[in-house]
Every structure is written in C-alpha cells, then in structure tokens.
C-alpha atoms as a PDB file:
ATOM      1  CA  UNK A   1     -15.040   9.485  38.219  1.00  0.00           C
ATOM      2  CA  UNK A   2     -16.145  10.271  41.662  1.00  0.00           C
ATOM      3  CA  UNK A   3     -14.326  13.133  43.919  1.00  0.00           C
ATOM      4  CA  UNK A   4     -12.548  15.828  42.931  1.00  0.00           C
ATOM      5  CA  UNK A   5     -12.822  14.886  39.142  1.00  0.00           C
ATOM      6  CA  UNK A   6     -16.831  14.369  39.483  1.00  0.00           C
ATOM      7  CA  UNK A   7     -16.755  18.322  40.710  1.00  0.00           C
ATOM      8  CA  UNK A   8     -14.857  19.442  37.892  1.00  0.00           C
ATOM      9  CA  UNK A   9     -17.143  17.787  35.402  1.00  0.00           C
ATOM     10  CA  UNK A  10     -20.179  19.459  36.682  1.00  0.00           C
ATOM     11  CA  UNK A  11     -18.247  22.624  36.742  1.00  0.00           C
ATOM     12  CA  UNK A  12     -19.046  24.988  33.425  1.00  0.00           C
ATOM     13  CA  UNK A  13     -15.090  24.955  32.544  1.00  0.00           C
ATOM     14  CA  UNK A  14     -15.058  21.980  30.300  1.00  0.00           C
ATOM     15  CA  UNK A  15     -17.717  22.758  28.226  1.00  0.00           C
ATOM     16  CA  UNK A  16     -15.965  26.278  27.255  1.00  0.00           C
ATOM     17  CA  UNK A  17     -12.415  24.885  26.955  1.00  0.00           C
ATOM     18  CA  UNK A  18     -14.054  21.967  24.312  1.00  0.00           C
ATOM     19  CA  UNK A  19     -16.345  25.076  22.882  1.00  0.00           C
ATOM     20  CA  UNK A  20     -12.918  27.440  22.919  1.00  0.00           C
ATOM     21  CA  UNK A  21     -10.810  24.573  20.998  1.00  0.00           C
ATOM     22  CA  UNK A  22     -13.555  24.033  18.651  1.00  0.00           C
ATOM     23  CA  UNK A  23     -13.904  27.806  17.605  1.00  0.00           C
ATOM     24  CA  UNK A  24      -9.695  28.071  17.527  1.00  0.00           C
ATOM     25  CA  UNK A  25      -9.962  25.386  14.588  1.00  0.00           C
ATOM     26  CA  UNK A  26     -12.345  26.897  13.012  1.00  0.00           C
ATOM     27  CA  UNK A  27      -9.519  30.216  13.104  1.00  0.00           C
ATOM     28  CA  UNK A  28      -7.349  28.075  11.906  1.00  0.00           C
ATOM     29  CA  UNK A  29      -9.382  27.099   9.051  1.00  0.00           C
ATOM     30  CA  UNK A  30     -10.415  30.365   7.966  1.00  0.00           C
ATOM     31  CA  UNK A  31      -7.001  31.901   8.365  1.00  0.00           C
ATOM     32  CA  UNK A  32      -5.631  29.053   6.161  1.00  0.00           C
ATOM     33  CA  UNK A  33      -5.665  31.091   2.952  1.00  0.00           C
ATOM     34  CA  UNK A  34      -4.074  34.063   4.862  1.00  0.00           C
ATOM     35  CA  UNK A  35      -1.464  32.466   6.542  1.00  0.00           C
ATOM     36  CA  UNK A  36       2.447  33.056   6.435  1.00  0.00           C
ATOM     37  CA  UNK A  37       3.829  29.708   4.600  1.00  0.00           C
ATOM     38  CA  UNK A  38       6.057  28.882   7.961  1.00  0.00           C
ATOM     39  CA  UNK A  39       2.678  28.456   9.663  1.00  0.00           C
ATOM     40  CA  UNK A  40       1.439  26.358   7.378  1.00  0.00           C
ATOM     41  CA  UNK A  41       1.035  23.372   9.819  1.00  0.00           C
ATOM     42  CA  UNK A  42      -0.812  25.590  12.244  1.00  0.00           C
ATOM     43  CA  UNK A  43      -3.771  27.043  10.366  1.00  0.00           C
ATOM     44  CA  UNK A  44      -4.779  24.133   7.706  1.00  0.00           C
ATOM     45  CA  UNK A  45      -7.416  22.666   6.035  1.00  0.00           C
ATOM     46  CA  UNK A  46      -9.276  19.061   8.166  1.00  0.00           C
ATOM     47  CA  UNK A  47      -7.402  16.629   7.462  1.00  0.00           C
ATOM     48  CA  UNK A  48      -7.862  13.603   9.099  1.00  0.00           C
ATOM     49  CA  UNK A  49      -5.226  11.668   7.135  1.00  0.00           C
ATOM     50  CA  UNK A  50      -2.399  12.722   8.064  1.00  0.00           C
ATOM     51  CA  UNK A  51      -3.956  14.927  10.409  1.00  0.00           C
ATOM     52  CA  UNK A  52      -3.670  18.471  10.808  1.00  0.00           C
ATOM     53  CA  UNK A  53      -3.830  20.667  13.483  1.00  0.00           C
ATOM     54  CA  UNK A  54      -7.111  22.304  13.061  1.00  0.00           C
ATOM     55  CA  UNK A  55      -8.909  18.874  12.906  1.00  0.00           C
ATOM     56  CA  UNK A  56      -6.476  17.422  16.098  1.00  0.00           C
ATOM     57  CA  UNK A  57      -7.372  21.031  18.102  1.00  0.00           C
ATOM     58  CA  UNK A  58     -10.804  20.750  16.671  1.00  0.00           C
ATOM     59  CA  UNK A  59     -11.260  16.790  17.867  1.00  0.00           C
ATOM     60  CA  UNK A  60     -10.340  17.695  21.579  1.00  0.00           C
ATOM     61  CA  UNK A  61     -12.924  20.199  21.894  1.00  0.00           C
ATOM     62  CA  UNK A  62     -15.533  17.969  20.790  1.00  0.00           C
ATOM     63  CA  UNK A  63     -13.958  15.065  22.697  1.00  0.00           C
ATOM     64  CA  UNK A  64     -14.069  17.750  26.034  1.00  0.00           C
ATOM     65  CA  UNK A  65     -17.532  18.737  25.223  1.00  0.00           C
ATOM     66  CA  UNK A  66     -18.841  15.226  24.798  1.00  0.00           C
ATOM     67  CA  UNK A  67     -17.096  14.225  27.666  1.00  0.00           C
ATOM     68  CA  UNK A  68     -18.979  16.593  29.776  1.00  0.00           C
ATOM     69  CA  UNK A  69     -22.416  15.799  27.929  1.00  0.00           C
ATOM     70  CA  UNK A  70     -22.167  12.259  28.364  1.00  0.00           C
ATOM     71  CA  UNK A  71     -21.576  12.548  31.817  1.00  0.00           C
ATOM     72  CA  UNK A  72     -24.017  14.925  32.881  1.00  0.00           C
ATOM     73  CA  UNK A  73     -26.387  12.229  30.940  1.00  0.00           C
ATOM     74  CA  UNK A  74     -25.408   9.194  32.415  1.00  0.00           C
ATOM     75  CA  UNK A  75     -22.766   9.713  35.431  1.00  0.00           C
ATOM     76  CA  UNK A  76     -24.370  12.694  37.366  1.00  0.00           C
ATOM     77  CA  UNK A  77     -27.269  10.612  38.560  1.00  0.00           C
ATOM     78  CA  UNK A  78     -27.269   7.837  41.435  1.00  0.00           C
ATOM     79  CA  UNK A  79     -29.400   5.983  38.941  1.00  0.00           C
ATOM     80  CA  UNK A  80     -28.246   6.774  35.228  1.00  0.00           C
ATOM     81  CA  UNK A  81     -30.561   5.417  32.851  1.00  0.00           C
ATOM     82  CA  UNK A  82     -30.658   2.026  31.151  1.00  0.00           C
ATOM     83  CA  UNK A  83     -31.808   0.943  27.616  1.00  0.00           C
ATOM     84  CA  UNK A  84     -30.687  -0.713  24.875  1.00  0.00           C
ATOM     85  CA  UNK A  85     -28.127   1.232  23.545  1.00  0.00           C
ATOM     86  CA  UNK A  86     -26.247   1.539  26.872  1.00  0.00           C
ATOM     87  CA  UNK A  87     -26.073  -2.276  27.148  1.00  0.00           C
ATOM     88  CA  UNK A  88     -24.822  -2.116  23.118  1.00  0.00           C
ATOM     89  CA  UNK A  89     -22.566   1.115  24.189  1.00  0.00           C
ATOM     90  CA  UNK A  90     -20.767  -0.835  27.436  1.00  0.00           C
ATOM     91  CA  UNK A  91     -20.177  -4.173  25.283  1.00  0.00           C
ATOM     92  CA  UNK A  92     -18.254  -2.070  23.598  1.00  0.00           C
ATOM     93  CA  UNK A  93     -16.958  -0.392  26.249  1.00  0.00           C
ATOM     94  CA  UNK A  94     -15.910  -3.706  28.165  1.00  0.00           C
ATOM     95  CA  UNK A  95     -13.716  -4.623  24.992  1.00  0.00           C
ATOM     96  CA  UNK A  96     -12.261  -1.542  23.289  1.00  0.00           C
ATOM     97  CA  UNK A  97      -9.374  -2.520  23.341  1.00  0.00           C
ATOM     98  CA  UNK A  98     -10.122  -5.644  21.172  1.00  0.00           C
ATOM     99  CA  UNK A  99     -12.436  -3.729  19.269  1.00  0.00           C
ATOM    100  CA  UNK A 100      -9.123  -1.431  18.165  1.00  0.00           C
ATOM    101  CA  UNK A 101      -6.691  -3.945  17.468  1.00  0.00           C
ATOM    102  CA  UNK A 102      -9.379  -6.190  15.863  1.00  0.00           C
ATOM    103  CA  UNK A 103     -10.229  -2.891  13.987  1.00  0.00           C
ATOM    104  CA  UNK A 104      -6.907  -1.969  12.907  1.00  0.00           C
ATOM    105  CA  UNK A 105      -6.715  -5.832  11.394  1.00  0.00           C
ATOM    106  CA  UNK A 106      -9.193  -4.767   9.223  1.00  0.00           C
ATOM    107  CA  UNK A 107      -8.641  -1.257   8.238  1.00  0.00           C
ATOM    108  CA  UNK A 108      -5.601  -0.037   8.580  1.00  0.00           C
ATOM    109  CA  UNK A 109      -3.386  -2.650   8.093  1.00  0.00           C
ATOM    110  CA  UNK A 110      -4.394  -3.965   4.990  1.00  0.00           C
ATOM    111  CA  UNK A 111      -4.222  -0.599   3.739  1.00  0.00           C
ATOM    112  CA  UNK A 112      -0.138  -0.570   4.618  1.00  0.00           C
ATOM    113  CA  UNK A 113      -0.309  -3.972   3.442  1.00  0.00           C
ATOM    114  CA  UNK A 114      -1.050  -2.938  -0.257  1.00  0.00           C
ATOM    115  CA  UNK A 115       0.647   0.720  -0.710  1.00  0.00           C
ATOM    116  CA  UNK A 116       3.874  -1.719   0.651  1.00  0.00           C
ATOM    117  CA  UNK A 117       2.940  -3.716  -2.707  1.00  0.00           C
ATOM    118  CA  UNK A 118       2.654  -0.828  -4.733  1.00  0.00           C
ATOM    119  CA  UNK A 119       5.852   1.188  -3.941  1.00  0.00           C
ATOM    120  CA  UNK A 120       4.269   3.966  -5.908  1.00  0.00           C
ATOM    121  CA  UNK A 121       1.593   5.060  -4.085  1.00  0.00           C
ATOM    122  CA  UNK A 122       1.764   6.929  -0.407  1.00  0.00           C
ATOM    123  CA  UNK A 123      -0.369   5.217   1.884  1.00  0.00           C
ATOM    124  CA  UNK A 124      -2.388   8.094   3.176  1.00  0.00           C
ATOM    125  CA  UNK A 125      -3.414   8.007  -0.685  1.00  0.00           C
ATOM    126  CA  UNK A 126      -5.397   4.635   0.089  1.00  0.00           C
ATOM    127  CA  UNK A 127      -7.029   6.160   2.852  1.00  0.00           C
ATOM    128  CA  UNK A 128      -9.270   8.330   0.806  1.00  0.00           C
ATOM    129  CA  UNK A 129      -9.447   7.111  -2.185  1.00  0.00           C
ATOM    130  CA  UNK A 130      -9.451   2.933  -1.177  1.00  0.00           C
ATOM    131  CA  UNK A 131     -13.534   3.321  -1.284  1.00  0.00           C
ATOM    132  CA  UNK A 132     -16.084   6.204  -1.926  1.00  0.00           C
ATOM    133  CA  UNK A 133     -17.640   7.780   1.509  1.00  0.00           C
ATOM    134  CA  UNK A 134     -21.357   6.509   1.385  1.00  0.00           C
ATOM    135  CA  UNK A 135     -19.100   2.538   1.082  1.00  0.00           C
ATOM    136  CA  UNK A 136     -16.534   3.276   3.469  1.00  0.00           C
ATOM    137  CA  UNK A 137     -19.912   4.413   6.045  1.00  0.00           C
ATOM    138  CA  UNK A 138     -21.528   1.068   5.099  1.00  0.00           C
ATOM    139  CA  UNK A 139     -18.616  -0.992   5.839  1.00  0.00           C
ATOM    140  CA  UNK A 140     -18.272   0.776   9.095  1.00  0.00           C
ATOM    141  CA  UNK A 141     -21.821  -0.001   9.855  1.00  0.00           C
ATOM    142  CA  UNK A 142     -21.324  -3.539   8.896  1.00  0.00           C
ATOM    143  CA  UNK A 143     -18.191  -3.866  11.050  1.00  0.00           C
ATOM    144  CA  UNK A 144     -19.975  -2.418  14.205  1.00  0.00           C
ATOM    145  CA  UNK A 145     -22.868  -4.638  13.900  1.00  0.00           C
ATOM    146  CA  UNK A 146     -21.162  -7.924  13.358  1.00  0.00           C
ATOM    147  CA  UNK A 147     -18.635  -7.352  15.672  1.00  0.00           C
ATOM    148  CA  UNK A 148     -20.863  -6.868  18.205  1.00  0.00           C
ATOM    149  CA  UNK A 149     -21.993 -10.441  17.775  1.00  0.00           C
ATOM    150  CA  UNK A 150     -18.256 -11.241  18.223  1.00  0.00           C
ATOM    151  CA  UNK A 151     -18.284  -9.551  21.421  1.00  0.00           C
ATOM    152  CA  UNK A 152     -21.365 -11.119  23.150  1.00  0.00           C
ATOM    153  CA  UNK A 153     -19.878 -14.501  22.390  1.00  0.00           C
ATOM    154  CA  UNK A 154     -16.351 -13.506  24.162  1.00  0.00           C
ATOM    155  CA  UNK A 155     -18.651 -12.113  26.981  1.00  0.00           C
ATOM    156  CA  UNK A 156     -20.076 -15.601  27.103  1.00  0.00           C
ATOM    157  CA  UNK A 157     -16.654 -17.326  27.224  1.00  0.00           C
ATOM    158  CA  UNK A 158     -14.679 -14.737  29.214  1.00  0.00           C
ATOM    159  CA  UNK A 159     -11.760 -15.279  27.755  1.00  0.00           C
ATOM    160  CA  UNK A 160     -10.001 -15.067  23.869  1.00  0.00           C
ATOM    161  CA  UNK A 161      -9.781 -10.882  24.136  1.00  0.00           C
ATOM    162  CA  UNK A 162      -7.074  -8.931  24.490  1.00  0.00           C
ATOM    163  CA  UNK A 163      -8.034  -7.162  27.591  1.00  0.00           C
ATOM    164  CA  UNK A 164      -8.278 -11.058  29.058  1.00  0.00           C
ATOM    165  CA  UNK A 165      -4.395 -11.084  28.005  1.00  0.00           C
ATOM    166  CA  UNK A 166      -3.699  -8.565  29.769  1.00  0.00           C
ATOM    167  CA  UNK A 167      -5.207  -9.524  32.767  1.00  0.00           C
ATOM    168  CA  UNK A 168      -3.375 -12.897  32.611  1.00  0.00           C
ATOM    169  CA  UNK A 169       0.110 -10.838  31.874  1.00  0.00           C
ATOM    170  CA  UNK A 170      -0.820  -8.640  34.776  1.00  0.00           C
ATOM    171  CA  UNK A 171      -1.808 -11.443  37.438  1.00  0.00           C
ATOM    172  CA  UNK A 172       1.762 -13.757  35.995  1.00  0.00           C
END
C-alpha cells in the first residue's frame, strides 16, 4: 500500500472496526428470534445464499481483520517472508480474475443452467442442496489444486487469461 494507507494499517482502528462488525452480526443473530417482522432483513439467520445481512456485516469484519493480519504478516516488513505457499498464494493472486470467471464456469453457472431446466425449483435451492458439505469441500479442493496447474502453464505462456485481455483492450 505504501503512504498514508500503510499508516492506517498499522494503526489499531481496523482491527476493532472488523472485530466491531463481527460482534454486530453476531447481535443480529441473536436478536433474530426477537425481532419486529419489518426488521426482518436486518437481524437474520447466515445465510450465504441469498445472503443476509448478518453474514454480509459479519464477512467485512473478518475481511477488515484479515486484511490487517495479513499485512502486518507479510507487508509490514522490508523483507516479508517467502515459502511455498506464498508462491502458491500470488499465482493465484496474479490471475484472480481468471480464477473467478473460470470459477463461476464451473459453479455457478451450471447451477442457473439447470434450475432454468427445471422451472420448478428456485435456484438458490441448488445451491445447498446440489451436493452434501464434506463433497461440495472436496470439489473445492479439487478445483484449487488442478487449477493451479492451469495457472502455471498460462504463467509459462503469458497470454490466454483474462487479465492478458484486458491488458490488450487497455493498450488498443
């Protein structure tokens, strides 16, 4: 980040705002049962699909506070450490934006693809029922892993992704 950001990382702030957010959904949770039914949307169960306030004010605080951790872990230092999993984590990082279109080619929109089929059923319905948890964890091991191999062979080639488009529809 560098300047005026950097400062504002090391500061204590973002820690309690992510910690703050994160104990506000859990409120929000707990006042669920006792809540006024045009508040409904406000204090909820998680839900990620569709997803309800609690679990989107709950996400930001963790997002905040590991925001701050990671940084403090790897950006603080002149020299942040190397290893393994930061060369596996900055592959990743390099293509992201692949890795979520390629992702949502996968998941999500074969998911549409078949509640579109079967005009019956909602969609969100396929998103937790499609496959039990412990599959839809393997899968999303499986994905991660073999995609990976994807990505060191577009490192090799330096072209084919979509951030490569993008730099050829920015330079145009």
């Amino acid at each position: 980040f560098g300047g005026e950001a950097s400062g504002k990382l090391n500061s204590g702030k973002l820690p309690v705002i992510g910690l703050v957010l994160i104990g506000l959904s859990g409120i929000g949770i707990i006042l669920n049962a006792h809540a006024p039914d045009f508040l409904d949307g406000y204090f909820s169960e998680i839900s990620f699909y569709p997803a309800s306030t609690t679990f989107i004010i709950g996400m930001l605080g963790i997002i905040l506070l590991g925001l701050w951790i990671l940084y403090r872990w790897l950006d603080a230092d002149e020299t942040p450490p190397r290893g393994a999993m930061l060369t596996f984590l900055g592959r990743y990082s390099r293509f992201s934006l692949t890795t979520y279109i390629v992702h949502h080619a996968i998941h999500v929109w074969p998911i549409l693809l078949l509640a579109t089929f079967e005009e019956k059923r909602d969609p969100w319905w396929y998103y937790a029922n499609a496959v039990s948890t412990p599959v839809a964890f393997g899968l999303a091991i499986l994905f991660i892993g073999l995609f990976y191999l994807v990505l060191i062979g577009l490192e090799k080639r330096k072209k084919y992704s979509f951030e490569g488009i993008l730099r050829w529809l920015s330079e145009a």
